[in-house]
Each structure stands twice: as C-alpha cells, then as structure tokens.
C-alpha atoms as a PDB file:
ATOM      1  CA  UNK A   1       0.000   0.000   0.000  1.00  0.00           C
ATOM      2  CA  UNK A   2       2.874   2.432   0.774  1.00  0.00           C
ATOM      3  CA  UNK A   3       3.979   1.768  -2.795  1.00  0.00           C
ATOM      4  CA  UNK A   4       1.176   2.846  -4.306  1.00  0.00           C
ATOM      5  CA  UNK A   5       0.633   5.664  -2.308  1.00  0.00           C
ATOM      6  CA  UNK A   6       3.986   7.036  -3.576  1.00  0.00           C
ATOM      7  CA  UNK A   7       2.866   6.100  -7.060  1.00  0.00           C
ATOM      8  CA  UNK A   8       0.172   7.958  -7.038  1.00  0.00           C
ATOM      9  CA  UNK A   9       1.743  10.431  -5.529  1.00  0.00           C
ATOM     10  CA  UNK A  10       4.765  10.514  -8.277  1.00  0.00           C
ATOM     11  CA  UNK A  11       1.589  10.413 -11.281  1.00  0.00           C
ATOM     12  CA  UNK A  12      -0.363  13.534  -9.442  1.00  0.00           C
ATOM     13  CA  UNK A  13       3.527  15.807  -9.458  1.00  0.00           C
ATOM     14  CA  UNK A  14       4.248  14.858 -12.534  1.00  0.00           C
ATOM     15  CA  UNK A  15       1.004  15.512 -14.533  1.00  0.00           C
ATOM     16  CA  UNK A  16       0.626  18.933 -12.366  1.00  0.00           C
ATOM     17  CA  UNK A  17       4.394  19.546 -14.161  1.00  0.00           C
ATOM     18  CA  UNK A  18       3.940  18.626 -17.477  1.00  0.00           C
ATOM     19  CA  UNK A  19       0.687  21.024 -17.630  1.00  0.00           C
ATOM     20  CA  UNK A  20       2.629  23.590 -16.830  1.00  0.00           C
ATOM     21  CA  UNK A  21       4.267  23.456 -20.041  1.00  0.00           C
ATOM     22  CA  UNK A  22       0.912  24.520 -21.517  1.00  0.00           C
ATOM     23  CA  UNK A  23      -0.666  26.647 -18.963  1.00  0.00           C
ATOM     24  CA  UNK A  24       2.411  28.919 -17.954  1.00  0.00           C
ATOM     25  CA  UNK A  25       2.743  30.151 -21.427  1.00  0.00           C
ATOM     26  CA  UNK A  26      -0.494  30.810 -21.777  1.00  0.00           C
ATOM     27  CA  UNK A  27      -1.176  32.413 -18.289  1.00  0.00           C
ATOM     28  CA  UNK A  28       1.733  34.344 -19.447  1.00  0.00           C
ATOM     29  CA  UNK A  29      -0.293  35.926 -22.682  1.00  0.00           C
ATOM     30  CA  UNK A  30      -3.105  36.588 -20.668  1.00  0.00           C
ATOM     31  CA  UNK A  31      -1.663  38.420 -18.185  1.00  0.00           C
ATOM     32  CA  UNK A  32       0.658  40.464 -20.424  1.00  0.00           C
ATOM     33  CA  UNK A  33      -2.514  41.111 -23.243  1.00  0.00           C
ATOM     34  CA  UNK A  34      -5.222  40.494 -21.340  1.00  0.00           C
ATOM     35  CA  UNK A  35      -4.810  41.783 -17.261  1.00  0.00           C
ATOM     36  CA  UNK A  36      -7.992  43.043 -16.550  1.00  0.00           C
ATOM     37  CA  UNK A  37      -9.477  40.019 -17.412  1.00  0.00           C
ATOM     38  CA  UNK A  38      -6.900  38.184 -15.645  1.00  0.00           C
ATOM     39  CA  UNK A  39      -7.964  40.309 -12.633  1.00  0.00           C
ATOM     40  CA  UNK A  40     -11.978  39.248 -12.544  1.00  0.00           C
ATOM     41  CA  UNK A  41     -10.600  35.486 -13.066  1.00  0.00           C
ATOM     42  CA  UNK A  42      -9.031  35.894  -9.753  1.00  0.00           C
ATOM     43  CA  UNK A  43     -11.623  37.068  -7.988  1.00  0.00           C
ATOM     44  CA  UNK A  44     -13.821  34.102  -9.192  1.00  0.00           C
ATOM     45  CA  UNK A  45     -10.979  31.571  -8.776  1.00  0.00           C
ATOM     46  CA  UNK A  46     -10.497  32.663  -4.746  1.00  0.00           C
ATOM     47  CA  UNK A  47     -14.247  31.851  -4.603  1.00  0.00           C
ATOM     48  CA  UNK A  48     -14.259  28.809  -5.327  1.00  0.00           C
ATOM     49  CA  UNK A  49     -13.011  25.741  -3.040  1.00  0.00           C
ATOM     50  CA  UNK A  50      -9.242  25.717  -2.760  1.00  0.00           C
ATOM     51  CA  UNK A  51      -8.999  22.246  -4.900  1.00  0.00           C
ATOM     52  CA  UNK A  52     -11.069  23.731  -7.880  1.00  0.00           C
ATOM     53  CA  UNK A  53      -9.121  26.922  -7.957  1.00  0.00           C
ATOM     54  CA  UNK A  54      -7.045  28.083 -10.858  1.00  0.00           C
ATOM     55  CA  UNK A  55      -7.924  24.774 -12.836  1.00  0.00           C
ATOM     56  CA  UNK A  56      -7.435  26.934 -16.699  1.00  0.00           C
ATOM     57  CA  UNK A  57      -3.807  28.597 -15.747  1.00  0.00           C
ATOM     58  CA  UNK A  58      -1.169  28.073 -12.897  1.00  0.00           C
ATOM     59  CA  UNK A  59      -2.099  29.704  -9.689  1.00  0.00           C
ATOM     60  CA  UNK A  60      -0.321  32.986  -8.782  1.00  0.00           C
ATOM     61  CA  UNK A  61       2.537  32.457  -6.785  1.00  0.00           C
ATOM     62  CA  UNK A  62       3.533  29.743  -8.862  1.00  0.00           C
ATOM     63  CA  UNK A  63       3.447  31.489 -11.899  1.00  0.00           C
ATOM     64  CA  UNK A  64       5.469  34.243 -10.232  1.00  0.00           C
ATOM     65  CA  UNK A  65       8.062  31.189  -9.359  1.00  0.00           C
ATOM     66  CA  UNK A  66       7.875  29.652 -12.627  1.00  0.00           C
ATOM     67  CA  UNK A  67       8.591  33.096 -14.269  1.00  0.00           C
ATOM     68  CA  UNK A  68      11.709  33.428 -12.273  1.00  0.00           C
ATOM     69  CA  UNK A  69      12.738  30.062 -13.064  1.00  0.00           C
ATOM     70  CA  UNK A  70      12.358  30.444 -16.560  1.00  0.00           C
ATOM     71  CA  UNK A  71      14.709  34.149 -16.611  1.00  0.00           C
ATOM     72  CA  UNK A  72      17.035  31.640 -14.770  1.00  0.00           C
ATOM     73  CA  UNK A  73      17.062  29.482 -17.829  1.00  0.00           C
ATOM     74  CA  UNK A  74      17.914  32.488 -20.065  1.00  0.00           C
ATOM     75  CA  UNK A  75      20.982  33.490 -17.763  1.00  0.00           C
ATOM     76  CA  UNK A  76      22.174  30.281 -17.650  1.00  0.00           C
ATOM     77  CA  UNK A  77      21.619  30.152 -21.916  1.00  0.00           C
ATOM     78  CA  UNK A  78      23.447  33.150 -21.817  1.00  0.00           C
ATOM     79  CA  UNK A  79      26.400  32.014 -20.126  1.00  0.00           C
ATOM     80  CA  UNK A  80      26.125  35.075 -17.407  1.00  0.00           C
ATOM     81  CA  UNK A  81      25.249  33.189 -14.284  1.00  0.00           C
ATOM     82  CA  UNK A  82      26.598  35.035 -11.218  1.00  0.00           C
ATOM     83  CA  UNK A  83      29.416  33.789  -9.648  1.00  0.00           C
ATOM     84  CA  UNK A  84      30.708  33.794  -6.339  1.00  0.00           C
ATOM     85  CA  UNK A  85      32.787  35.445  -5.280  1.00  0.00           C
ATOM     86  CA  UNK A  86      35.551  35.730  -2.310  1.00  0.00           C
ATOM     87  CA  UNK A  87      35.080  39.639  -2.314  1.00  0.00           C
ATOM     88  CA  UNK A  88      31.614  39.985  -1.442  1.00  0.00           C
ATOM     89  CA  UNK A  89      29.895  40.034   1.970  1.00  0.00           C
ATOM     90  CA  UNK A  90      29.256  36.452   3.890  1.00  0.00           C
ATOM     91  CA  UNK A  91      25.473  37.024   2.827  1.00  0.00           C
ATOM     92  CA  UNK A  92      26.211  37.449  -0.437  1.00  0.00           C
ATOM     93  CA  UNK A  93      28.271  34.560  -1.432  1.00  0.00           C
ATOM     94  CA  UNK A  94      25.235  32.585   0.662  1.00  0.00           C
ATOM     95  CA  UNK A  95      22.946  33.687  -1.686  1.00  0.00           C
ATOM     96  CA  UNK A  96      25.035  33.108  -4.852  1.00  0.00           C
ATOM     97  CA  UNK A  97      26.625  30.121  -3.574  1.00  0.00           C
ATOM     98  CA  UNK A  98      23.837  27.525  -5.134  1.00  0.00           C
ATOM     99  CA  UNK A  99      21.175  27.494  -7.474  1.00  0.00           C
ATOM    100  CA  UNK A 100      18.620  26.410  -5.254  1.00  0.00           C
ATOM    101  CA  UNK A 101      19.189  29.733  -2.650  1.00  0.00           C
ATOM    102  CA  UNK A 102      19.743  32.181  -5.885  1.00  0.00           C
ATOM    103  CA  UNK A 103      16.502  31.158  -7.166  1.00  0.00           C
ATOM    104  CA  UNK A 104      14.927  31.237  -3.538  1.00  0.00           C
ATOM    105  CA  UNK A 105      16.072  35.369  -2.878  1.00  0.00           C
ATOM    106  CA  UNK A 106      15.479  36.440  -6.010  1.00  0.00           C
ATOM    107  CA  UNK A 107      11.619  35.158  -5.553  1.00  0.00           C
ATOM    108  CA  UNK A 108      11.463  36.460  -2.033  1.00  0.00           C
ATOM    109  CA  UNK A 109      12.762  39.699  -3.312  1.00  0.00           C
ATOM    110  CA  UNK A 110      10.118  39.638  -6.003  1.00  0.00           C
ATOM    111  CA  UNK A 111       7.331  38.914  -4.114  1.00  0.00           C
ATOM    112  CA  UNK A 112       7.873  42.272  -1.869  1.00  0.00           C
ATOM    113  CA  UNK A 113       6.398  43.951  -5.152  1.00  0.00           C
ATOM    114  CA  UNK A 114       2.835  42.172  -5.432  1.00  0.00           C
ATOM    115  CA  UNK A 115       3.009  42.280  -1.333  1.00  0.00           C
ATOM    116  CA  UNK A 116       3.114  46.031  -1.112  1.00  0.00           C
ATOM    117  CA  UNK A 117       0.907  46.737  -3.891  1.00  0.00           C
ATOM    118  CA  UNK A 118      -1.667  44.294  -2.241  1.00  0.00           C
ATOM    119  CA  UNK A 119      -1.236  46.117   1.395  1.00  0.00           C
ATOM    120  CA  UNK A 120      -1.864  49.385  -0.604  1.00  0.00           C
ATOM    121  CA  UNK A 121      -4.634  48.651  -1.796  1.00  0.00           C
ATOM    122  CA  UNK A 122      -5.833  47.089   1.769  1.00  0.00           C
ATOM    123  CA  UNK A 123      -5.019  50.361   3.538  1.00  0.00           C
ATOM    124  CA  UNK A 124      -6.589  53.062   1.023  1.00  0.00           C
ATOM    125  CA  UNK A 125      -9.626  50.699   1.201  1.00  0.00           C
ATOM    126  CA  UNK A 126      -9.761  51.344   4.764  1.00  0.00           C
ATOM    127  CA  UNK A 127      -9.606  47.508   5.452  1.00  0.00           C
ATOM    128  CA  UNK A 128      -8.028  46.030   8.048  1.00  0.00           C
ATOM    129  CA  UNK A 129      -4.637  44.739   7.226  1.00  0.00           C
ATOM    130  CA  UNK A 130      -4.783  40.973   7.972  1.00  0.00           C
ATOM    131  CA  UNK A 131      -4.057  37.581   5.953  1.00  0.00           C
ATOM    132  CA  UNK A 132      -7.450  37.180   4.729  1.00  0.00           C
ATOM    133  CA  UNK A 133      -8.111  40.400   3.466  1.00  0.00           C
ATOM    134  CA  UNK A 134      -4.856  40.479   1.988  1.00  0.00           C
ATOM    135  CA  UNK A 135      -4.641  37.135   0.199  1.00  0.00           C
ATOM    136  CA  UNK A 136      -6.845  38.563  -2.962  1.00  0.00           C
ATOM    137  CA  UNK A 137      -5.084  41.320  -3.763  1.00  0.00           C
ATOM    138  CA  UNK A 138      -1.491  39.604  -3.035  1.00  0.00           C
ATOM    139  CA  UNK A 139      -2.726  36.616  -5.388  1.00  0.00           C
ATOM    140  CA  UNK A 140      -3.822  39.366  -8.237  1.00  0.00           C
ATOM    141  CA  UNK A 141      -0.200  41.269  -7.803  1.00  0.00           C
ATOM    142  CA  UNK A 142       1.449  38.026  -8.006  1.00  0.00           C
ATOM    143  CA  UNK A 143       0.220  37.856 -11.882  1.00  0.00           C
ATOM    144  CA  UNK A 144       1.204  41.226 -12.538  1.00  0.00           C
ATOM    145  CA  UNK A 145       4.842  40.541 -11.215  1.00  0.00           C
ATOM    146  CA  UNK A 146       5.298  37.431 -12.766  1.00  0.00           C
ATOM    147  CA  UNK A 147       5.798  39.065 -16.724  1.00  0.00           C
ATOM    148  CA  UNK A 148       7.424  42.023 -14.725  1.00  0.00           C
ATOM    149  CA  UNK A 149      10.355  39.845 -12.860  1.00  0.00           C
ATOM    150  CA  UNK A 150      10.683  37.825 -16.487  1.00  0.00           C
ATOM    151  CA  UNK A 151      11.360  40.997 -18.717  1.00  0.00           C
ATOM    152  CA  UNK A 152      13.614  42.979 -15.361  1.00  0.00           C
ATOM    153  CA  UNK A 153      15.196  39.102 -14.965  1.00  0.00           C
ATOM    154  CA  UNK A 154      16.047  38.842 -18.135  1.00  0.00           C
ATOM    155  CA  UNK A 155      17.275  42.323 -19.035  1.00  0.00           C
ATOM    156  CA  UNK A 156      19.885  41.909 -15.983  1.00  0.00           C
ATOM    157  CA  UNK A 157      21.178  39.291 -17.841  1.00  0.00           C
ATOM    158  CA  UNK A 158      21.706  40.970 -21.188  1.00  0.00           C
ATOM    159  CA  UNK A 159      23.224  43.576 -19.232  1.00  0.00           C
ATOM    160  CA  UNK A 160      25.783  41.506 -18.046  1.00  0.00           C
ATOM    161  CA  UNK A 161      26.792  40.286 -21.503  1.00  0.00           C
ATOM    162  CA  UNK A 162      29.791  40.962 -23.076  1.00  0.00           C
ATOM    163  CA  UNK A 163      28.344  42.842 -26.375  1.00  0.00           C
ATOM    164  CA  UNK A 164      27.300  45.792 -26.634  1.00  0.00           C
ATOM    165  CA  UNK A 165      23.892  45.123 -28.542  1.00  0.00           C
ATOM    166  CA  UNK A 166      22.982  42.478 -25.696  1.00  0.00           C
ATOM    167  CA  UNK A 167      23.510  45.446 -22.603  1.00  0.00           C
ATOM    168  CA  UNK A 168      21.715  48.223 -24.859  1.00  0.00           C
ATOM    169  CA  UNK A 169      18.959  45.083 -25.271  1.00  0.00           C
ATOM    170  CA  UNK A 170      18.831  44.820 -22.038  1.00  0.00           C
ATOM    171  CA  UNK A 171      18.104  48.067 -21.299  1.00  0.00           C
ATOM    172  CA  UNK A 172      15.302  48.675 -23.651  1.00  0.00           C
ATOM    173  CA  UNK A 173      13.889  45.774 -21.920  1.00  0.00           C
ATOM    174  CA  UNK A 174      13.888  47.263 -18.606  1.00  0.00           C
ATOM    175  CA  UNK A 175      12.796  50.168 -20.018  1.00  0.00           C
ATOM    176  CA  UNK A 176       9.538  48.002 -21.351  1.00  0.00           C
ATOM    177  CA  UNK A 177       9.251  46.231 -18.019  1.00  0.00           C
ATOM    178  CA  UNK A 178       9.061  49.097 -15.913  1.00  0.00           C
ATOM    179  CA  UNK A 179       6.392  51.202 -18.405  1.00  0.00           C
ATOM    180  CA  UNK A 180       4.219  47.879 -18.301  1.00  0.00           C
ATOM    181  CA  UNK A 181       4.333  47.091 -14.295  1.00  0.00           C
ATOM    182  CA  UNK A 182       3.366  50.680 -14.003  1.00  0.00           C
ATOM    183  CA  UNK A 183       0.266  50.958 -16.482  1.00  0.00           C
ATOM    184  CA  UNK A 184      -0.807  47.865 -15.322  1.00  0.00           C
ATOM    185  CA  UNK A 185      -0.659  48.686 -11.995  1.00  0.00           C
ATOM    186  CA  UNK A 186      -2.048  51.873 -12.665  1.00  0.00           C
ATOM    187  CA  UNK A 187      -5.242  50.740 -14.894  1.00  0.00           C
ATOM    188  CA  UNK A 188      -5.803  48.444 -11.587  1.00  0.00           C
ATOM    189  CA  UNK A 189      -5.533  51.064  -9.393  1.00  0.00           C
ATOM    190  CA  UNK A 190      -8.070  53.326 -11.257  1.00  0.00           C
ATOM    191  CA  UNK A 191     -10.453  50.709 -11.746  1.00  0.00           C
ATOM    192  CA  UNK A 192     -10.015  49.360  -7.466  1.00  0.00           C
ATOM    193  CA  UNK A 193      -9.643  52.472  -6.134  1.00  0.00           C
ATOM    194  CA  UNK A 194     -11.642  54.306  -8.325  1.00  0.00           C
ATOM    195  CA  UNK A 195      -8.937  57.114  -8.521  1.00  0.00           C
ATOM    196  CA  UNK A 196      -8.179  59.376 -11.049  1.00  0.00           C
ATOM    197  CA  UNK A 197      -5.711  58.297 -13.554  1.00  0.00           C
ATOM    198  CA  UNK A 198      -3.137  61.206 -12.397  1.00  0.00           C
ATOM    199  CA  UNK A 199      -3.580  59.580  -8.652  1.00  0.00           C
ATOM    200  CA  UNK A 200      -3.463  55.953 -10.001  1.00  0.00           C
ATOM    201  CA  UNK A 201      -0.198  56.333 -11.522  1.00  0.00           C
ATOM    202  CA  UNK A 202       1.240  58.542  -9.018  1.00  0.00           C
ATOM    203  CA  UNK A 203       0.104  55.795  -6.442  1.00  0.00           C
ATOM    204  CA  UNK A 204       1.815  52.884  -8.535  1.00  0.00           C
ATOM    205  CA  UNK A 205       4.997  54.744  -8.917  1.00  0.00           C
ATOM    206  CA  UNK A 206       5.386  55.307  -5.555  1.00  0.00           C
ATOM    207  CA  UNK A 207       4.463  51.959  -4.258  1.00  0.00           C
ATOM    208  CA  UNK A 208       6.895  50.963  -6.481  1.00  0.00           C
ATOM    209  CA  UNK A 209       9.376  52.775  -5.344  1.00  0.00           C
ATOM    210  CA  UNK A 210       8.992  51.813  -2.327  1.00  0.00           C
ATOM    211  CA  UNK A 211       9.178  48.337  -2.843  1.00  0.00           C
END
C-alpha cells in the first residue's frame, strides 16, 4: 500500500508539471494582453473551493516562481550566471553560492512587489490589514509581477553580456518592463480604487518605489 501511495503520488507531481508546459505560457499571454481580465478570473478563482481553484492557468505564486525560473534558464543560456565570489559580503556569497538559494532570494525579493501593492490597496480601502483580506489582492499582484520579474530578470542578464547590442537590449527591456508594471498597476488602481488616472499612476509609482 505504501507503494502505491507514492505512485500515485509521483503520477499527481508529474502531470501537475507537465501542464505547466501549456498553462504557464499561456497564463503568461493573458496576463501580459489580457490583465484586466486576468484580474476578474481571480476574484472568481479565490471563490471557489481551494482544490477547484485556478484549474485553466497556474495559480499565482507559482506562476510568479515559474517566471523566475524560466529568466534563470535564459541566464544560464546566456552564459552570465553570477558567480561567487571571495570579495563579497558572507550574505552574499550565501545567496550566490547555489542554485537552489539564488533562485529562492530572487523570488522572495520579487514577491515584496505584489506584497506592497496588495497592502496598498488594503489600507486606502480602509480595510483592516490581515491575511485574509490580503490574500486577494497579493494573489492578483502576483500575476502582474510574474511578466514584470521575467522581462527585469532577463534584461539583468543581457546587461551583463559581453556585447554591446545584448547590454543596450537589455536596457530597452527594462525600459519596457518598468512602463508595463506601471500601467498595469495603474489601470488596476483606477479601476479598485476608483482614482483618477493622475492619482493611479502617481500611487503605482510610488508603491513601487517603495518596494
């Protein structure tokens, strides 16, 4: 019985892994071309029970993970992993010093930008600030940050190349990134917080910021 416990257990992780091969990608589209739709999707998704949730894309933390995990790929394609290195502070060469705790900061660092866009939201709706009330908006930002860490991920990257295309590359890229976190951010803003659009972009630029 054990045995085919585990089996089972194997056939679930590796089915929920292979989808992802179709359902990141095309979370990915609809987040990037489609957000506000991707935003009333969320709202019905957290409605339902917690085992029929997010059964037509990959659920938003994960797809911020996967996003990360897929820039990795293009650094390592690249050939501009960071190193270690002997100069930097003991925390640094902790983080750098595997794969596993590279990918691990970079999605905790990440993740500060849907959090303080979600407790923003929280605060000007004069809610109090708890897990449950934040959990909707946090899952919502988590979409937006996911094409946001890919594009900002992947532009550090090009910027560490050695050519000169690749660096001005990556810079146009983080150019892109940052004008599309910020109207996207903004559009929800306007339509959450019903503020003006002046307001809604001043308020995602400074949240921004600020993460």
């Amino acid at each position: 019985m054990p045995f085919l416990t585990i089996l089972r257990t194997v056939e679930e992780l590796l089915y929920e892994v292979v989808t992802w091969l179709i359902f990141y990608p095309l979370t990915l589209w609809r987040c990037i071309w489609h957000p506000e739709a991707l935003m009333r999707y969320t709202t019905e998704e957290l409605q339902e029970a917690p085992e029929e949730r997010f059964t037509e894309s990959v659920s938003p933390p994960l797809f911020l993970m996967l996003s990360l995990l897929v820039a990795h790929g293009i650094e390592l394609w690249l050939g501009v992993r960071i190193e270690e290195a002997e100069t930097r502070s003991r925390m640094a060469r902790i983080i750098t010093g595997s794969e596993e705790n590279l990918l691990l900061f970079r999605s905790f660092a990440f993740a500060i930008f849907p959090l303080v866009m979600a407790a923003g939201v929280v605060r000007r709706k004069g809610l109090k600030l708890d897990r449950p009330t934040l959990r909707g908006p946090f899952f919502r930002q988590c979409y937006f940050a996911g094409p946001f860490c890919l594009m900002m991920s992947t532009a550090s990257a090009l910027m560490r190349h050695a050519a000169d295309s690749a660096q001005v590359g990556g810079l146009i890229l983080a150019g892109i990134g940052f004008l599309w976190y910020v109207q996207v951010e903004s559009r929800w803003f306007h339509r959450e917080l019903q503020l003006s659009w002046p307001r809604a972009i001043g308020l995602a630029v400074r949240l921004f910021l600020i993460a």
